[in-house]
C-alpha atoms as a PDB file:
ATOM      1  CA  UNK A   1     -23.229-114.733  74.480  1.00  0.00           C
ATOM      2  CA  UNK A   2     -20.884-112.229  72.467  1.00  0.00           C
ATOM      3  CA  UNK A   3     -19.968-109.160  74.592  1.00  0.00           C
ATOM      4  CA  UNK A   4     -18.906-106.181  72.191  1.00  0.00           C
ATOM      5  CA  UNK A   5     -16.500-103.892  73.405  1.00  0.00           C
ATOM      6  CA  UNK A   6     -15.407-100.170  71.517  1.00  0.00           C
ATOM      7  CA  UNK A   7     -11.524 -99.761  70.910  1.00  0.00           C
ATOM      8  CA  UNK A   8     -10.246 -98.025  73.734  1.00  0.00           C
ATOM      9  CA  UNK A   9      -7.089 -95.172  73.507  1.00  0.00           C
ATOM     10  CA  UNK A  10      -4.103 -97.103  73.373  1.00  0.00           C
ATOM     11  CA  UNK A  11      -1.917 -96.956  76.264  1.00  0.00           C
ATOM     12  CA  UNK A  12       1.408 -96.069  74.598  1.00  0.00           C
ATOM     13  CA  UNK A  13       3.665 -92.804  75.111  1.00  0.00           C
ATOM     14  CA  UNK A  14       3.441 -90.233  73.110  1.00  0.00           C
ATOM     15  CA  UNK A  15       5.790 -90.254  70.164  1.00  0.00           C
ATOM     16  CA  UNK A  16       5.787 -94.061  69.909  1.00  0.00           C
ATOM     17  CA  UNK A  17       6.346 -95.901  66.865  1.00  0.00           C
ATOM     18  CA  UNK A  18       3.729 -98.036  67.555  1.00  0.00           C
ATOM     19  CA  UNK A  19       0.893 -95.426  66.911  1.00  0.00           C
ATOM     20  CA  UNK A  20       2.497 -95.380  63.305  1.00  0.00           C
ATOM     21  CA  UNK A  21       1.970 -99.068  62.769  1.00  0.00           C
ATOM     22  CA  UNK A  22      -1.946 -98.659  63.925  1.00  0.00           C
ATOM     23  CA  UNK A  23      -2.451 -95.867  61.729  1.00  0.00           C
ATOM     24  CA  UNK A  24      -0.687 -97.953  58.951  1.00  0.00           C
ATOM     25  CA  UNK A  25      -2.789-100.625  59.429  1.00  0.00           C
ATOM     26  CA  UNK A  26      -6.333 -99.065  59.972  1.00  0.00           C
ATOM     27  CA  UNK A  27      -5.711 -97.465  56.562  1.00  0.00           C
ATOM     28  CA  UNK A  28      -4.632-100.391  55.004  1.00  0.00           C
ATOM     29  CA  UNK A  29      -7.515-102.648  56.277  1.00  0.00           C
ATOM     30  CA  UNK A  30      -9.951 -99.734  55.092  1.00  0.00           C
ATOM     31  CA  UNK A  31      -8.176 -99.079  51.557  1.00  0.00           C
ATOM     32  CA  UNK A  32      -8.892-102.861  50.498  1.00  0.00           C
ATOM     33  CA  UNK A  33     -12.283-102.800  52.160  1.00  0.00           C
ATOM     34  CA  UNK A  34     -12.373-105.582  54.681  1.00  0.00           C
ATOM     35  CA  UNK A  35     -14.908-106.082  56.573  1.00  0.00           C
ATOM     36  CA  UNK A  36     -14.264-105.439  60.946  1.00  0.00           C
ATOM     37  CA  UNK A  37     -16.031-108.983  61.326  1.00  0.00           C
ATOM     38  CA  UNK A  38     -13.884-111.216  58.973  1.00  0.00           C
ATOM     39  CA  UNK A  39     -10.736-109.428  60.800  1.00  0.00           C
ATOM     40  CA  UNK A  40      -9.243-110.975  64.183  1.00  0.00           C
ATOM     41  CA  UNK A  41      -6.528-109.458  65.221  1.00  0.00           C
ATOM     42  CA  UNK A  42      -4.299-111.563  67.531  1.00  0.00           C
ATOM     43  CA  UNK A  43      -2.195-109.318  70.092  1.00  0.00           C
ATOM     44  CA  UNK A  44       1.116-110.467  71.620  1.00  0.00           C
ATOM     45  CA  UNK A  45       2.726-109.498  75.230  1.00  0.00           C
ATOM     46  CA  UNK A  46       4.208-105.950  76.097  1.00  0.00           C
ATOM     47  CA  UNK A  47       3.031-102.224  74.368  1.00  0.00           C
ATOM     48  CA  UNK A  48       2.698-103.910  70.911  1.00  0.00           C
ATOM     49  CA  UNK A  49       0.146-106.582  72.614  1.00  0.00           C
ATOM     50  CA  UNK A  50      -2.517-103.792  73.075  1.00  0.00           C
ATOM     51  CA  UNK A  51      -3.007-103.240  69.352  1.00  0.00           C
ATOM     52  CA  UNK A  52      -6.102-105.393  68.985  1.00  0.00           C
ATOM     53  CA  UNK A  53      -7.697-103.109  71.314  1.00  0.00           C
ATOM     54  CA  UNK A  54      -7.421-100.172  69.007  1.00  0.00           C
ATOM     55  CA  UNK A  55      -9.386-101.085  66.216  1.00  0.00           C
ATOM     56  CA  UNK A  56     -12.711-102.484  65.502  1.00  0.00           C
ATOM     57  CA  UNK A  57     -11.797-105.844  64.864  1.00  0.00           C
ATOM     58  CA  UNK A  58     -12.682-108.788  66.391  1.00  0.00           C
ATOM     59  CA  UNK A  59      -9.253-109.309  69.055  1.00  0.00           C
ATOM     60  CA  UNK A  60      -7.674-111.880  71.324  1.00  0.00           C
ATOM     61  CA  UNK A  61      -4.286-111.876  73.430  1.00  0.00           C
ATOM     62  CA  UNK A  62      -2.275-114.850  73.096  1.00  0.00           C
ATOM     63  CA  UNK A  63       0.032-116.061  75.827  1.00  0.00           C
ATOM     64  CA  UNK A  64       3.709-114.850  76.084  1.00  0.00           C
ATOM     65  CA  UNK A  65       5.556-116.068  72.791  1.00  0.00           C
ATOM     66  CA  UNK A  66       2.340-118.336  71.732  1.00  0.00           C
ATOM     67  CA  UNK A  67       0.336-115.419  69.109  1.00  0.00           C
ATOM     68  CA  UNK A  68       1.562-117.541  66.024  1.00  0.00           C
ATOM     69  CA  UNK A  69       0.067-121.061  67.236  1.00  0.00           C
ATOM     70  CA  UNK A  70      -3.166-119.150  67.643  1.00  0.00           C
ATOM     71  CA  UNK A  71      -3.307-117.552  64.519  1.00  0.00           C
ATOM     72  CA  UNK A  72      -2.787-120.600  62.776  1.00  0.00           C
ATOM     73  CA  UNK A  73      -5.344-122.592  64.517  1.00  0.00           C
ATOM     74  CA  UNK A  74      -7.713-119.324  63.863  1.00  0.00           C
ATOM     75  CA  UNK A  75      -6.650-119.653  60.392  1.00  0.00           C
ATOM     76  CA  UNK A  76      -7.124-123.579  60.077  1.00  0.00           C
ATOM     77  CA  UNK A  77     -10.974-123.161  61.694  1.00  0.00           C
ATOM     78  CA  UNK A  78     -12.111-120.461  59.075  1.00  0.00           C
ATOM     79  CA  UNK A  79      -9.920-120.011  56.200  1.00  0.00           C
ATOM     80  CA  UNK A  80     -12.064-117.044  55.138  1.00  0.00           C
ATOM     81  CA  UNK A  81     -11.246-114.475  57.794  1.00  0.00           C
ATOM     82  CA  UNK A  82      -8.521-112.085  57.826  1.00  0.00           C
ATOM     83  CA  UNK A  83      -6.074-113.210  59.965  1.00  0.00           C
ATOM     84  CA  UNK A  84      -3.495-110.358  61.748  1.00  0.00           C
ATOM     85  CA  UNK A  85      -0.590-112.170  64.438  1.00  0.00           C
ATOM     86  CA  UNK A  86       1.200-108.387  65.851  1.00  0.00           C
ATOM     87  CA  UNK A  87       3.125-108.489  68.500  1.00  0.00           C
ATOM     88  CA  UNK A  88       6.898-106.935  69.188  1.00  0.00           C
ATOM     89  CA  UNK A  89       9.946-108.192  69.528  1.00  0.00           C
ATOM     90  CA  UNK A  90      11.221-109.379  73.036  1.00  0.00           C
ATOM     91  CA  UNK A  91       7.636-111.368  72.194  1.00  0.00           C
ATOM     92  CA  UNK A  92       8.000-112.734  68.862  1.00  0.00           C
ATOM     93  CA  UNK A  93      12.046-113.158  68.667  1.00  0.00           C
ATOM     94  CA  UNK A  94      12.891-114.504  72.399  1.00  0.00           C
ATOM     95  CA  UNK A  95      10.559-117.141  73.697  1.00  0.00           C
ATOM     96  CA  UNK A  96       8.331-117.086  70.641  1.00  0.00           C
ATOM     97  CA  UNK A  97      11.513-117.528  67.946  1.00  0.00           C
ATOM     98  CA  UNK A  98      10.899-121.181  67.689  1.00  0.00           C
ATOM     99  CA  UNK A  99       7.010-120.568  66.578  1.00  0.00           C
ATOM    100  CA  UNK A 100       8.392-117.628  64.494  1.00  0.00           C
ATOM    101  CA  UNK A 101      10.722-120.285  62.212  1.00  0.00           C
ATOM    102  CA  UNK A 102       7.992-123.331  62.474  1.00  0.00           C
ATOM    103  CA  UNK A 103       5.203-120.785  61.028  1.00  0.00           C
ATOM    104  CA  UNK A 104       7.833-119.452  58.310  1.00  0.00           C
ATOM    105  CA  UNK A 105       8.163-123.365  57.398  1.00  0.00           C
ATOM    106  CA  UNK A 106       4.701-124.165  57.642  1.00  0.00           C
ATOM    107  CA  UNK A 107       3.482-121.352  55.729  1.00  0.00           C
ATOM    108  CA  UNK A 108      -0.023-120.323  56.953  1.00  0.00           C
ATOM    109  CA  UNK A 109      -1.690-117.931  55.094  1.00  0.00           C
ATOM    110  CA  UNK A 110      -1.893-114.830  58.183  1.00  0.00           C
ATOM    111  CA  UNK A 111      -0.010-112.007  58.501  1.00  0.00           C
ATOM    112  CA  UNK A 112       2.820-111.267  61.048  1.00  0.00           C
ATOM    113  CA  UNK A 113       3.216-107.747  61.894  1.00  0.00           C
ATOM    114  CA  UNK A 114       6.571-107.528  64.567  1.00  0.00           C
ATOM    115  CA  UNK A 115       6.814-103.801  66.312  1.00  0.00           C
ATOM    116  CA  UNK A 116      10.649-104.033  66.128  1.00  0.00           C
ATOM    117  CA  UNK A 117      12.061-101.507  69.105  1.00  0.00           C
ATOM    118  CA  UNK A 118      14.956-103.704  70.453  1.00  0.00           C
ATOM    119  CA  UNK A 119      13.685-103.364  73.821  1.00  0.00           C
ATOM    120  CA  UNK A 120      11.268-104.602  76.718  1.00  0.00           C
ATOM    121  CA  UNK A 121       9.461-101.223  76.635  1.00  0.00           C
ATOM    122  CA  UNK A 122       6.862-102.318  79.238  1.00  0.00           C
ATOM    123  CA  UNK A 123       9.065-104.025  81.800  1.00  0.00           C
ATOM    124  CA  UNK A 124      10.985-100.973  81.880  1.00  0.00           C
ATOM    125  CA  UNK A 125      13.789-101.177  78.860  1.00  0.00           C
ATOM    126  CA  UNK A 126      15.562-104.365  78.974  1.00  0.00           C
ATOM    127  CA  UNK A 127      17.397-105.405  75.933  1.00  0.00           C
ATOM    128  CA  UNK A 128      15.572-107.685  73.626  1.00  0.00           C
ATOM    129  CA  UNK A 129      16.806-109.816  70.767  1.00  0.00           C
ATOM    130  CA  UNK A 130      17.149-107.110  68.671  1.00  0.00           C
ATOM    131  CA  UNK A 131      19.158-104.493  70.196  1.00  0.00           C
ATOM    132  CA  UNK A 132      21.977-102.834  69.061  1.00  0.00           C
ATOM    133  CA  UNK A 133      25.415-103.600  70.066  1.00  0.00           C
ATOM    134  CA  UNK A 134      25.397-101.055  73.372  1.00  0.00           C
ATOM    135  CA  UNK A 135      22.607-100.441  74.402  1.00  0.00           C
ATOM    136  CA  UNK A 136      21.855-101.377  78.002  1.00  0.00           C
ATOM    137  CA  UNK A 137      25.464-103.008  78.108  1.00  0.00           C
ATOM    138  CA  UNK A 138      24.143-105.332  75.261  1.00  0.00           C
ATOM    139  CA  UNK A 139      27.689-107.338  74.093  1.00  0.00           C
ATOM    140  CA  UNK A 140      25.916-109.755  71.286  1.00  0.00           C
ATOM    141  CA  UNK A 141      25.222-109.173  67.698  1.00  0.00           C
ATOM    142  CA  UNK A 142      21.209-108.470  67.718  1.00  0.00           C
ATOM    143  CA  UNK A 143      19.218-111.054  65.509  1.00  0.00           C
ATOM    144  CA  UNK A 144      18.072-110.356  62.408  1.00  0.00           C
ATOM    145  CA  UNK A 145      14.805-111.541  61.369  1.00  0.00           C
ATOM    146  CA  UNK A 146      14.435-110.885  58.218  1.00  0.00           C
ATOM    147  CA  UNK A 147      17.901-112.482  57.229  1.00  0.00           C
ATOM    148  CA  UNK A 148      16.481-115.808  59.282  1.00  0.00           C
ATOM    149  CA  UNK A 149      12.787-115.316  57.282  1.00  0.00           C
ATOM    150  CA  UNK A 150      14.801-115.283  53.918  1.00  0.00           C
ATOM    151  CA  UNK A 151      16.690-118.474  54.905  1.00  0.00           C
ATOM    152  CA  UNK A 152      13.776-120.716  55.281  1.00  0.00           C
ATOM    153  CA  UNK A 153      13.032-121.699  51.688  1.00  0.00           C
ATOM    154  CA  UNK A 154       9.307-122.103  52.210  1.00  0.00           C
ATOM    155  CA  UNK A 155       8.514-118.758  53.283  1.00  0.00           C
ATOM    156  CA  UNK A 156       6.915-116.953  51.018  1.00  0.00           C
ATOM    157  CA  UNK A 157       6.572-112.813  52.262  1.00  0.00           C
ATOM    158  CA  UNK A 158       9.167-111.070  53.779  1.00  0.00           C
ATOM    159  CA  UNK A 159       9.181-107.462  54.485  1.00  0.00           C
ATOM    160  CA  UNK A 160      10.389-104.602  56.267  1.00  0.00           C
ATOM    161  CA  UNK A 161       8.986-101.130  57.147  1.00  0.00           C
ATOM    162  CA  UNK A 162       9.621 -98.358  59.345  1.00  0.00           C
ATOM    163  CA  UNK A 163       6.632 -96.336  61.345  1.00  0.00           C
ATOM    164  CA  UNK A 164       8.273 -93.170  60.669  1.00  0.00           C
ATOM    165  CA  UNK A 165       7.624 -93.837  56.969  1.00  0.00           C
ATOM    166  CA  UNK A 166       3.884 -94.201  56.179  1.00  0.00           C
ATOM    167  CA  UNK A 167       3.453 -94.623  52.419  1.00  0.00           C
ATOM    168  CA  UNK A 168       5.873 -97.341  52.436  1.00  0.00           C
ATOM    169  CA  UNK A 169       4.389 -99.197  55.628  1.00  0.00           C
ATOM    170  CA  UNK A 170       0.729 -98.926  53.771  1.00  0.00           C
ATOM    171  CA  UNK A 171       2.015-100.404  50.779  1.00  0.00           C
ATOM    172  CA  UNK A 172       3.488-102.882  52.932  1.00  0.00           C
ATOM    173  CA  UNK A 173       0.994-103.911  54.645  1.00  0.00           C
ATOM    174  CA  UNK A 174      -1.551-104.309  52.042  1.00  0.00           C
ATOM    175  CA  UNK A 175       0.838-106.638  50.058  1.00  0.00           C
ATOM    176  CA  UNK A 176       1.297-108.264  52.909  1.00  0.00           C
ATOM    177  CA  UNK A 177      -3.008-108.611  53.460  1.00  0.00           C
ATOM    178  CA  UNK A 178      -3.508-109.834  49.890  1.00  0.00           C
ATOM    179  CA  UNK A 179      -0.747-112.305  49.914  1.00  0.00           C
ATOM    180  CA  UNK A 180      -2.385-113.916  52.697  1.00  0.00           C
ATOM    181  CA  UNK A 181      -6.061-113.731  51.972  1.00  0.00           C
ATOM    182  CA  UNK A 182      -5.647-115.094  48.584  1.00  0.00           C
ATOM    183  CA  UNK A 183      -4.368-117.933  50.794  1.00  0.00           C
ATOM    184  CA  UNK A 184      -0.925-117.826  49.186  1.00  0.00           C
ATOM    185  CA  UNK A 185       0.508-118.112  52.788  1.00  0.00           C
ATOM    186  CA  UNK A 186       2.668-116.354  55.837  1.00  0.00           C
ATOM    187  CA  UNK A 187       3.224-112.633  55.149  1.00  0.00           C
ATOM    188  CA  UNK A 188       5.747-111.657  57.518  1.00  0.00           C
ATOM    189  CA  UNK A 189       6.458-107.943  58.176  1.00  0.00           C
ATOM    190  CA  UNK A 190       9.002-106.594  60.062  1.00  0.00           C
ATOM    191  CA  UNK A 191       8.337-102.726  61.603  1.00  0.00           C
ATOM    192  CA  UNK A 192      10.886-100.408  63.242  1.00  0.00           C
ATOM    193  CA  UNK A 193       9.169 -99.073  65.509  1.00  0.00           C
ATOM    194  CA  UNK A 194      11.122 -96.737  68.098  1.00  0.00           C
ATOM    195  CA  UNK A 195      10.702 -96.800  72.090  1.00  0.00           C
ATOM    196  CA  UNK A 196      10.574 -93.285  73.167  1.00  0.00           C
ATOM    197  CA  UNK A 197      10.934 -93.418  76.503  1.00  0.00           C
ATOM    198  CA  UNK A 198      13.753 -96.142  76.545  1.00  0.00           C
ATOM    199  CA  UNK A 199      15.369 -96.897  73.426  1.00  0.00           C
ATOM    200  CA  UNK A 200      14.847 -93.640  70.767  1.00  0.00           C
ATOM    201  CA  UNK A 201      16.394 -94.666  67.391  1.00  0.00           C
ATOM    202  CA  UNK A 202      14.173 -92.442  65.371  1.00  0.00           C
ATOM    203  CA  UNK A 203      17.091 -90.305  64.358  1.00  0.00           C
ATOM    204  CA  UNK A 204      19.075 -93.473  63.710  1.00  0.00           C
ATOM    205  CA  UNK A 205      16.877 -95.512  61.991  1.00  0.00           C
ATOM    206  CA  UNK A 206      15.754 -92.879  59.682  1.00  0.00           C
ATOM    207  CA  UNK A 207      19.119 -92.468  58.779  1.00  0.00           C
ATOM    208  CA  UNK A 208      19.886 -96.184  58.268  1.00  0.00           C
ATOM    209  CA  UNK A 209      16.947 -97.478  56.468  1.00  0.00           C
ATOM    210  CA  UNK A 210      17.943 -98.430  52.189  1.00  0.00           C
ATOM    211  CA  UNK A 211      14.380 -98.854  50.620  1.00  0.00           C
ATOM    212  CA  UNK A 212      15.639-101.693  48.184  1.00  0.00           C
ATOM    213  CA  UNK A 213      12.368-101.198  45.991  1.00  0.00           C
ATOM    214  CA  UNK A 214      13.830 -97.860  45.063  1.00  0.00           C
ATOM    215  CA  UNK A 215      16.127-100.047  42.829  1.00  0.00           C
ATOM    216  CA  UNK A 216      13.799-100.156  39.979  1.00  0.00           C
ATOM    217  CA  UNK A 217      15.688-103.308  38.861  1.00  0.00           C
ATOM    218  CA  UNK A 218      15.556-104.988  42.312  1.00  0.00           C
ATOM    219  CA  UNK A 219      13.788-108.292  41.399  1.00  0.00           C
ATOM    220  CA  UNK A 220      11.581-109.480  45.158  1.00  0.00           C
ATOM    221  CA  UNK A 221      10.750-112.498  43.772  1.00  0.00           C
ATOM    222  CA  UNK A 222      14.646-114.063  43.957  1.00  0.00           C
ATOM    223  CA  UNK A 223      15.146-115.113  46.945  1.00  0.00           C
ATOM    224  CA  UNK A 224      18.841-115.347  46.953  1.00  0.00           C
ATOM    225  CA  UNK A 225      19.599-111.907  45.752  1.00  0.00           C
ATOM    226  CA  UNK A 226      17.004-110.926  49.010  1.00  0.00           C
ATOM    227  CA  UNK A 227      19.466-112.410  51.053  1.00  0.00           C
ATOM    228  CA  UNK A 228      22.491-111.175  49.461  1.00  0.00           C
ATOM    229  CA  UNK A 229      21.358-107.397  49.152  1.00  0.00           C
ATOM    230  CA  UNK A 230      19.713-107.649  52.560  1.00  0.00           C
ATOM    231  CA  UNK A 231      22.986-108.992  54.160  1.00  0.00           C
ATOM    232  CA  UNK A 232      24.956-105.877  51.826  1.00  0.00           C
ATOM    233  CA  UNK A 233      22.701-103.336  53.197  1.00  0.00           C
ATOM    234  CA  UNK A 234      23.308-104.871  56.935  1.00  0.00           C
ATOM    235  CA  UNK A 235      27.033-105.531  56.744  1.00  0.00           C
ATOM    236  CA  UNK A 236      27.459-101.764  55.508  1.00  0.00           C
ATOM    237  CA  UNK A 237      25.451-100.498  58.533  1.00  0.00           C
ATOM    238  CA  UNK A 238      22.209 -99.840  57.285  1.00  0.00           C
ATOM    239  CA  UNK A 239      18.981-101.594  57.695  1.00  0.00           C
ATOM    240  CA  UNK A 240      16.965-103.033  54.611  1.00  0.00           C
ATOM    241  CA  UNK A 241      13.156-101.837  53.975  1.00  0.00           C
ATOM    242  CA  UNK A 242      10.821-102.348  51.676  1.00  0.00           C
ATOM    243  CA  UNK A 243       9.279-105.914  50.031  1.00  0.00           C
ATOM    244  CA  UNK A 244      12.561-107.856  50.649  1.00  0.00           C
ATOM    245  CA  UNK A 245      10.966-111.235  48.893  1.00  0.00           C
ATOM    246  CA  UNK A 246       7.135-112.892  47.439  1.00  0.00           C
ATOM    247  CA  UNK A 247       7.713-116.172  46.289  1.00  0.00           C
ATOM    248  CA  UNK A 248       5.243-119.197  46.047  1.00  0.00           C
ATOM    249  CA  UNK A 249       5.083-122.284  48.228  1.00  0.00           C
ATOM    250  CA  UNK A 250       1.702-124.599  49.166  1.00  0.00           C
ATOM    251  CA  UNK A 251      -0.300-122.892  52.327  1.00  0.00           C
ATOM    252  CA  UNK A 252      -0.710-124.732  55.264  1.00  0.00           C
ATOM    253  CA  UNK A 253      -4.636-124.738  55.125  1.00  0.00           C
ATOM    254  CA  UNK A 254      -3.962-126.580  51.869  1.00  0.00           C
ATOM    255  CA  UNK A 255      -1.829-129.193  52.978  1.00  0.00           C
ATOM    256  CA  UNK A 256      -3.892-129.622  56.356  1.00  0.00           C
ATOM    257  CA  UNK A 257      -7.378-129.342  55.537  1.00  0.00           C
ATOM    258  CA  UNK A 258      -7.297-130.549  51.630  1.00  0.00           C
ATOM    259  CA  UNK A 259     -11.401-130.342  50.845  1.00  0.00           C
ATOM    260  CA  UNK A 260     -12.515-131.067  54.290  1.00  0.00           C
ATOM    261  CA  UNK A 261     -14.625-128.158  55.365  1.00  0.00           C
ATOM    262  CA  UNK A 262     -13.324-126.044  58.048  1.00  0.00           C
ATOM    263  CA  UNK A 263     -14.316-126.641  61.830  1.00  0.00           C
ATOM    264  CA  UNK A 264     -15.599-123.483  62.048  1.00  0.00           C
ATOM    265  CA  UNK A 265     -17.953-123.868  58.846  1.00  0.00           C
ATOM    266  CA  UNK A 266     -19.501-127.117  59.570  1.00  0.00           C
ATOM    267  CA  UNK A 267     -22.698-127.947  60.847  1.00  0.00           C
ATOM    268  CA  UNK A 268     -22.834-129.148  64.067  1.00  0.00           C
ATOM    269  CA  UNK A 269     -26.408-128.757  65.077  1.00  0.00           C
ATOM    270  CA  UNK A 270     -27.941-131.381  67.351  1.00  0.00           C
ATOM    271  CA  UNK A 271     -30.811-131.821  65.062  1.00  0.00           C
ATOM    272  CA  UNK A 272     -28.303-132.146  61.625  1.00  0.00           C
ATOM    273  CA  UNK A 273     -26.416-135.000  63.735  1.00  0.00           C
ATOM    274  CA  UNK A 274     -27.830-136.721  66.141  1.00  0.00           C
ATOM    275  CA  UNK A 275     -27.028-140.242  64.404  1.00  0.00           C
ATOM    276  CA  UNK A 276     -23.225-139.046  64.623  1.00  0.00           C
ATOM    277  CA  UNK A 277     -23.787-138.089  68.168  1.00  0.00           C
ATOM    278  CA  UNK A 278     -25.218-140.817  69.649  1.00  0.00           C
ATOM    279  CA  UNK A 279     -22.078-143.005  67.897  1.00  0.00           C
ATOM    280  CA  UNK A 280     -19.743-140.938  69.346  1.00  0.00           C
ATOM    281  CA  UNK A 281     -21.700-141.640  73.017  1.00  0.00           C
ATOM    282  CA  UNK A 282     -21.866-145.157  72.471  1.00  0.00           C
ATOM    283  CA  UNK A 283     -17.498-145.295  72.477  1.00  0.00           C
ATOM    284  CA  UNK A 284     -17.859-143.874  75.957  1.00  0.00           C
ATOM    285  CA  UNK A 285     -20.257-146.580  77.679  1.00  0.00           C
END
């Protein structure tokens, strides 16, 4: 039995950057036209988590740090839906950084949509992987995914918005929605996406941010002047935006499922295989 559910009013203070990535999105997913049931989105831990909720999608919340491995295995099952991972930082960068490099390697064709705040906003404002140098008594350099998503030589999207920029983010995002429903593999976007309540960067961030697609010459498909103008931009203090890099590299559905037909399309009606069935009982006796 399916139970439907509305999306609800998300739970997020007012002002946060987060209700710039779901307006983002919602306009993105109804710009290209896809359908609400051929869309899962699948929600991480903390604020960002609740997204799925919002929109009328078909949703699921993944354990702490595990939203990639179930994308993937959405992904693998039926090939044909839209596939959204979109969690936040502390989620996707601390205990769920090792899933965040293997799905950059592997390559499945989903997008990854990170709510970048540097900060545990629902456990109260704890420092995450991301946070600047200061904040909260923070000592270490903060991580930089997009620099780490560059590095990996079979990724194959890598972006960066900021919520408090919506023409950009839309474009964004619906680069990042074609790239992976033409199965061409992991679109990985990066948001900033301010805490108001514990870490405000807004005035910041909005001064820190170098669009490098406003170079008209800036070429997205080299992936070693991505790195080397994205490390510029950091190492002078700002923060790259825009589509850092879209290169080519086999999908993981192609390499895993090759022209087997997809566990979620095949028939597995009693009637269609009962000779299979009772083979499969006879290994048990």
């Amino acid at each position: 039995m399916t139970e439907y559910f509305k999306p609800v009013t998300p739970i997020w203070c007012p002002g946060c950057g987060d209700f710039g990535v779901l307006a983002a999105l919602k306009k993105a997913l109804s710009e290209l036209k896809i359908p609400p049931h051929e869309t899962v989105i699948v929600g991480g831990i903390g604020c960002s988590g609740h997204i799925h909720n919002d929109l009328l999608v078909y949703g699921y919340h993944a354990l702490h740090g595990r939203l990639l491995t179930t994308a993937t295995a959405i992904k693998l099952a039926n090939p044909k839906l839209t596939v959204i991972a979109a969690g936040g930082d502390g989620d996707g960068y601390a205990i769920g950084g090792n899933h965040f490099i293997h799905a950059l390697r592997r390559n499945p064709s989903i997008v990854y949509i990170v709510m970048n705040n540097g900060t545990y906003g629902l456990t109260k404002g704890q420092p995450s992987p991301t946070a600047q140098v200061g904040y909260e008594g923070t000592q270490e350099i903060p991580f930089e995914p997009v620099l780490t998503a560059l590095s990996i030589r079979s990724s194959t999207f890598v972006a960066r918005g900021f919520s408090g920029n919506q023409p950009q983010l839309v474009y964004l995002f619906k680069e990042a929605l074609n790239h992976a429903n033409s199965l061409k593999g992991f679109a990985f976007v990066d948001v900033l996406s301010p805490c108001v309540t514990y870490n405000d960067t807004y005035a910041v961030w909005r001064k820190a941010v170098v669009d490098v697609n406003a170079d008209k010459n800036y070429d997205y498909t080299d992936r070693k002047k991505a790195f080397e103008t994205a490390l510029s931009i950091i190492e002078s203090g700002g923060i790259p935006t825009g589509l850092l890099y879209k290169g080519e590299s086999k999908s993981f559905e192609q390499m895993m499922l090759h022209d087997s037909t997809p566990m979620a399309l095949q028939n597995l009606s009693p009637e269609q295989n009962l000779e299979k069935y009772k083979q499969l009982l006879t290994r048990f006796k």
